[in-house]
Protein backbone atom coordinates (compact mmCIF):
# COMPACT_ATOMS: atom_id res chain seq x y z
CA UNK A 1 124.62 97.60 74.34
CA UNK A 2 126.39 97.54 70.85
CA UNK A 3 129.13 95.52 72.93
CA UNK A 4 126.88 92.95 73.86
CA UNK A 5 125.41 92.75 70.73
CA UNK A 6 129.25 92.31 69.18
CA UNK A 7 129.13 89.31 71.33
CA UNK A 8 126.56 87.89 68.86
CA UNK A 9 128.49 88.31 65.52
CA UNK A 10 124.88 89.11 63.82
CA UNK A 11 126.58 90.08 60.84
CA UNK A 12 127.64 86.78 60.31
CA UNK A 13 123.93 85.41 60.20
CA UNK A 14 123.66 85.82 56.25
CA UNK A 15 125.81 82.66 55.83
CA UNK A 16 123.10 80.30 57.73
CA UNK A 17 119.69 82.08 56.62
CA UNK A 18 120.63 82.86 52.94
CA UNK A 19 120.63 79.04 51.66
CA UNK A 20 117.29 79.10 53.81
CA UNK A 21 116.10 82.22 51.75
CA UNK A 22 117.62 80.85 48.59
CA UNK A 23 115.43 77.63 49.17
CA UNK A 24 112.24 79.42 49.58
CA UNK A 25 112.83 81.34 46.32
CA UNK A 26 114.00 78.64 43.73
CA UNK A 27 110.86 76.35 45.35
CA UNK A 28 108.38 79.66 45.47
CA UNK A 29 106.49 78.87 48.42
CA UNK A 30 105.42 80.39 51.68
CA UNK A 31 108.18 81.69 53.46
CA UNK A 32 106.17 82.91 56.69
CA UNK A 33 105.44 78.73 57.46
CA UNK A 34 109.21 78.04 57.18
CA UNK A 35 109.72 81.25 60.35
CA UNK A 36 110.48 78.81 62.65
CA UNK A 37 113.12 76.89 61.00
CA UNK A 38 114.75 80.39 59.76
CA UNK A 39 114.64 81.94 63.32
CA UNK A 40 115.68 78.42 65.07
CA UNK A 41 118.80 78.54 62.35
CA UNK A 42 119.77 82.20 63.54
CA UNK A 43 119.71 81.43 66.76
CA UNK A 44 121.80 77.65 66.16
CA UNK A 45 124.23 80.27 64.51
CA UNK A 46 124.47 82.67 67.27
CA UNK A 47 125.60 79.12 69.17
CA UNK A 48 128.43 77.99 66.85
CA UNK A 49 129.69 81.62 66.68
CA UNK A 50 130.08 82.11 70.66
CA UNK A 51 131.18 78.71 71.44
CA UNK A 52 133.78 79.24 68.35
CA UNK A 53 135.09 81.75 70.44
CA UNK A 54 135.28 80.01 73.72
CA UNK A 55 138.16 77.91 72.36
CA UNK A 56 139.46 80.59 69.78
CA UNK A 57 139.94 83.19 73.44
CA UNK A 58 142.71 80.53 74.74
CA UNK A 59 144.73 81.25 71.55
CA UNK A 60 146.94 84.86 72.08
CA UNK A 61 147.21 84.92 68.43
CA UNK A 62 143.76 85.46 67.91
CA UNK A 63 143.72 89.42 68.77
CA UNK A 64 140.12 90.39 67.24
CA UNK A 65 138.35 87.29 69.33
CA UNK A 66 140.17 88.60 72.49
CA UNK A 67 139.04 92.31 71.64
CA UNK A 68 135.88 90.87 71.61
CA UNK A 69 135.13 89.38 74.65
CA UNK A 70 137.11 91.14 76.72
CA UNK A 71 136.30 91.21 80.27
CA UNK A 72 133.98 88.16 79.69
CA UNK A 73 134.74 84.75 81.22
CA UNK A 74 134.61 81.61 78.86
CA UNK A 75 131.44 80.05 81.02
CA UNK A 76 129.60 83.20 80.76
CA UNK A 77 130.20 83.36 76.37
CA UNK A 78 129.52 79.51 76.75
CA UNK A 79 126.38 80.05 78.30
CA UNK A 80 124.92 82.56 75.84
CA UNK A 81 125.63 80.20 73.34
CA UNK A 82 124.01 77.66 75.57
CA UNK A 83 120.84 79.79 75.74
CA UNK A 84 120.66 80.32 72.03
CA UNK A 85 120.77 76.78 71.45
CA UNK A 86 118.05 75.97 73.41
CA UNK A 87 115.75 78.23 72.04
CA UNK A 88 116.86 77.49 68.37
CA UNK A 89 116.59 73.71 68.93
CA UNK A 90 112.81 74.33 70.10
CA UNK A 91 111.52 76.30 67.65
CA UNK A 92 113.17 73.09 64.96
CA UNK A 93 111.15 70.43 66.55
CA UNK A 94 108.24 71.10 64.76
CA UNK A 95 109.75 69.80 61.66
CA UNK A 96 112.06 67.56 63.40
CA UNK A 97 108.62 65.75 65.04
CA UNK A 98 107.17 65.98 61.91
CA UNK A 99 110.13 64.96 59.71
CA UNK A 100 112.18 62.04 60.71
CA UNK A 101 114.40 63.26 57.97
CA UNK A 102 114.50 66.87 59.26
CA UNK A 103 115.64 65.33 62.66
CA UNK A 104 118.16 63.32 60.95
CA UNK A 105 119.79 66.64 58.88
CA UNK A 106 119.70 68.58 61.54
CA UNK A 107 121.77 66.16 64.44
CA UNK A 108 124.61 65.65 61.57
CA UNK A 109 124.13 69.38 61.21
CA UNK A 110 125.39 69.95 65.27
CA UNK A 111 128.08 67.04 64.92
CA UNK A 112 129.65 68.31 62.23
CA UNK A 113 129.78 71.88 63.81
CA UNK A 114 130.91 70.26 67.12
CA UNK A 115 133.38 68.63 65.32
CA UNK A 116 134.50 71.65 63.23
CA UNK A 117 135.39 73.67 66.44
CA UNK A 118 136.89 70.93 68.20
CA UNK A 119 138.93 69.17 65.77
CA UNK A 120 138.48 70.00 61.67
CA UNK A 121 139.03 73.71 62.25
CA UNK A 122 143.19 73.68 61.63
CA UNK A 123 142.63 71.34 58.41
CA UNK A 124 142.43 73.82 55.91
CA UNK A 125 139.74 72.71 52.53
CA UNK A 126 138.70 69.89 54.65
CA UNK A 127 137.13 71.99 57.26
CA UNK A 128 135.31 74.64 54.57
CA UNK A 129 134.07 71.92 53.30
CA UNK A 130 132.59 70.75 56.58
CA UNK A 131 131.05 74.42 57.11
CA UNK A 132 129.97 75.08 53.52
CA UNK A 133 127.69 71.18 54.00
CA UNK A 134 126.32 72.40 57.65
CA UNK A 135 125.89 76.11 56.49
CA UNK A 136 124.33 75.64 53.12
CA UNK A 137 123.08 72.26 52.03
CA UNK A 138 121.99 70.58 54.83
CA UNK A 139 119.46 73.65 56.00
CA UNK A 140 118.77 74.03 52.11
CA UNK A 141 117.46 70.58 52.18
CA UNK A 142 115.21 70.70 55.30
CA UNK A 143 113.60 73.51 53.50
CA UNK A 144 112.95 71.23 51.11
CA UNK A 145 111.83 68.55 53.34
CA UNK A 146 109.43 70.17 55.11
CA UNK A 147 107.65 71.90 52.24
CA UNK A 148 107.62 68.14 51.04
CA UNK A 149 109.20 68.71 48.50
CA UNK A 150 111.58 65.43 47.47
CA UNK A 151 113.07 66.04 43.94
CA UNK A 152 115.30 68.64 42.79
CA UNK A 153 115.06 69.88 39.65
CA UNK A 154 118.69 69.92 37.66
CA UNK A 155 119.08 73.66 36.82
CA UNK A 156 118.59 74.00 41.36
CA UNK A 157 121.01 71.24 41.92
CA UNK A 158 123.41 73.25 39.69
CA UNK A 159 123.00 76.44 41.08
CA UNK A 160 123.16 74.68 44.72
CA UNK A 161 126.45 73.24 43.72
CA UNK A 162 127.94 76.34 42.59
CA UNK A 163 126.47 78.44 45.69
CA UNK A 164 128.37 75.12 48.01
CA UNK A 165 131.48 76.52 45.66
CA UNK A 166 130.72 79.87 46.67
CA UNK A 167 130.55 78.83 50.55
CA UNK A 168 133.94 77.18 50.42
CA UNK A 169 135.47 80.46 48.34
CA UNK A 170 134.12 82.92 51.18
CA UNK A 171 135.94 80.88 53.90
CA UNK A 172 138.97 80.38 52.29
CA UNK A 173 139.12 84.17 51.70
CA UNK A 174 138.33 84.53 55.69
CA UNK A 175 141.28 82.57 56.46
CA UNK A 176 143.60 84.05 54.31
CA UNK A 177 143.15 86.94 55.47
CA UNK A 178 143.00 86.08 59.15
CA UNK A 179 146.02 84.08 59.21
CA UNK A 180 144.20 80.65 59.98
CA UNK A 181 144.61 77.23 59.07
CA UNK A 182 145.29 77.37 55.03
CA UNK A 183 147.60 80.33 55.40
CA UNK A 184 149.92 77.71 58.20
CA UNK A 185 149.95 75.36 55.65
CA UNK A 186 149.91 77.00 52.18
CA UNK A 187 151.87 80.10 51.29
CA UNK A 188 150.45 83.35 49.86
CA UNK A 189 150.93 82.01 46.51
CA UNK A 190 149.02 78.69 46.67
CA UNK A 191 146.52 80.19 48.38
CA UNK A 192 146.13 82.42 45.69
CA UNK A 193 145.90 79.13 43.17
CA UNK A 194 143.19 77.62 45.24
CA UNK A 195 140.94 81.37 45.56
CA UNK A 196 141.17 81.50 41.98
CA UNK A 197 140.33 77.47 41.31
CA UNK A 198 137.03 77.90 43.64
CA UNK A 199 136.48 81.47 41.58
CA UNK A 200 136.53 80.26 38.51
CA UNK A 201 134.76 76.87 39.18
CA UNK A 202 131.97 78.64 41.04
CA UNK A 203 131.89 81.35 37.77
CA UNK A 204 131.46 78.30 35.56
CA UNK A 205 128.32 76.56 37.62
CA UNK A 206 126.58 80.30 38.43
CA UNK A 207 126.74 80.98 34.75
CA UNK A 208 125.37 77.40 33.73
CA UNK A 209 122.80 77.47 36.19
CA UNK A 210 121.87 80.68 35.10
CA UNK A 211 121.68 79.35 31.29
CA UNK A 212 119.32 76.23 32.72
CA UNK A 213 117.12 78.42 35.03
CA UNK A 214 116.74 81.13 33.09
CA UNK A 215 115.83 83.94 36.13
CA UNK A 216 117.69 87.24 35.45
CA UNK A 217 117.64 87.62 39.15
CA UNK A 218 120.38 85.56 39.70
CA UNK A 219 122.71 87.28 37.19
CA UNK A 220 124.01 89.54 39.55
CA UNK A 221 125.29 86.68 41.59
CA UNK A 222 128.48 85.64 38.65
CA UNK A 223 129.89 89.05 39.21
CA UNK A 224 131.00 87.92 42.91
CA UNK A 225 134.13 85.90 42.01
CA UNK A 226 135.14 88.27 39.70
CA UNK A 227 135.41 90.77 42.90
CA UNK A 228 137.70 88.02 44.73
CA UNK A 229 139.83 86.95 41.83
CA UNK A 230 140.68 91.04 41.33
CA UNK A 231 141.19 91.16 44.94
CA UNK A 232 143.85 88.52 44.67
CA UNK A 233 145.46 89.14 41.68
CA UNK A 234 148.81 88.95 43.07
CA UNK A 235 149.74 86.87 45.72
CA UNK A 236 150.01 89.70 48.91
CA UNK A 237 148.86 89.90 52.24
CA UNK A 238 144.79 91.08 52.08
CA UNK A 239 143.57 93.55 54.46
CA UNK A 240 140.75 93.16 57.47
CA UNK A 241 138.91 95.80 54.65
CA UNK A 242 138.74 92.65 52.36
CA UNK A 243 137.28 91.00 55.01
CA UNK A 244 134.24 93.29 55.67
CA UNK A 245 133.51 93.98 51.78
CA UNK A 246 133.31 90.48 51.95
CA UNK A 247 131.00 90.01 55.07
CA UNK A 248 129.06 93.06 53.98
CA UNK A 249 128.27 91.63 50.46
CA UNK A 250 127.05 88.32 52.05
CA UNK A 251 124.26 90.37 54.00
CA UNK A 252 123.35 92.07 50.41
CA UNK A 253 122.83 88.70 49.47
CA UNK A 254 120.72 88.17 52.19
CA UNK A 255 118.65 90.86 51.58
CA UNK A 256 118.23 90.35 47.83
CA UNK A 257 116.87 86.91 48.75
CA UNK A 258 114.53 88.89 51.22
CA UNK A 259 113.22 91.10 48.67
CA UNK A 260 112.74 88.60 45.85
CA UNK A 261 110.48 86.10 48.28
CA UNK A 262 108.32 89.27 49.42
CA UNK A 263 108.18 89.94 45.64
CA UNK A 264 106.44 86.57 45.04
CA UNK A 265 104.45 87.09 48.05
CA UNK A 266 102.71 90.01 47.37
């Protein structure tokens, strides 16, 4: 059972539903009539993760992919994915149908995931940046568009630019440490140069759009890139322990966000 569940990569939800969670906060409104577009995300993530790893099981290099889904045929990982993407795409045409805009967010949303595993994912920045824009603005946005609401205030837009900054970091820190497309192109030091650029930026925009919003709830979140600029200090190889901290603070993330929105609710 825990195999099968493996299969999933759960653990790697946070990165879809916390800009969903993060929306319904900042905005403060009714996160159980947004359940379908949070479950419907989950599930569009559950897709992008298997069908990542039908193409990432041809490459020999990639030994904790091939742990995974050992004994397991590429149709039969394609096919879960399959499955989950029917049932997330169905429980998003509600606001699709009833948002053109919604409809539009979400097809550039599949491209550019499409397009990530096919042919961004060896072009290192280029292709974080394609995640961090399916993964965290886009879904942010339908939030907003379905709630109806159409204007963002300027302390959000900060805070949404340095959580985009945040995205980005967190990936490049996943590929350093798992070998992938920066690390072929960059060595350990100028990887190092660009963890600590995103760090810092992303310190900078947290801490001003914590001065503009004024929520002490959020304060916690500038302490983050301190964590990753201390991890890489010096320009070495990171271990898969990095990795997990890493993984394991994004689902405290998530359920911060989960506790603050039942806060407002009750």
């Amino acid at each position: 059972m825990v195999r099968r569940i493996d299969l999933l990569r759960l653990d790697y939800l946070f990165s879809v539903i916390t800009p969903l969670l993060i929306a319904i906060y900042l905005n403060n409104i009714n996160p159980l009539a947004y359940i379908d577009i949070i479950f419907g995300f989950g599930l569009l993530a559950i897709t992008g993760n298997t069908w990542n790893d039908v193409i990432d099981m041809k490459d020999s290099e990639e030994k904790e992919t091939l742990k995974r889904v050992e004994g397991y045929h590429p149709r039969e990982i394609f096919t879960i994915g399959l499955g989950s993407l029917i049932f997330g795409i169905t429980l998003l045409l509600r606001t699709c149908l009833e948002n053109y805009i919604n409809a539009i967010f979400l097809g550039i949303i599949i491209f550019m995931v499409i397009t990530y595993c096919l042919w961004v994912k060896p072009i290192p920045i280029i292709n974080q940046i394609f995640l961090a824009i399916s993964h965290v603005i886009l879904p942010y946005f339908m939030i907003k568009v379905d709630a109806a609401l159409y204007s963002i205030e300027f302390g959000e837009l900060i805070f949404l630019t340095a959580f985009f900054s945040f995205a980005v970091l967190g990936q490049i820190v996943h590929e350093v440490i798992d070998n992938d497309a920066i690390r072929k192109h960059l060595s350990l030091r100028q990887c190092q140069i660009v963890i600590w650029i995103f760090s810092i930026l992303t310190i900078i925009l947290a801490g001003w759009a914590f001065a503009l919003i004024q929520d002490y709830y959020f304060f916690p979140f500038l302490f983050v890139p301190f964590g990753t600029m201390f991890t890489f200090r010096r320009p070495t190889e990171s271990t898969q322990g990095v990795k997990d901290v890493g993984i394991l603070i994004g689902n405290f993330l998530m359920f911060y966000f989960i506790a603050l929105i039942i806060m407002n609710v009750i």
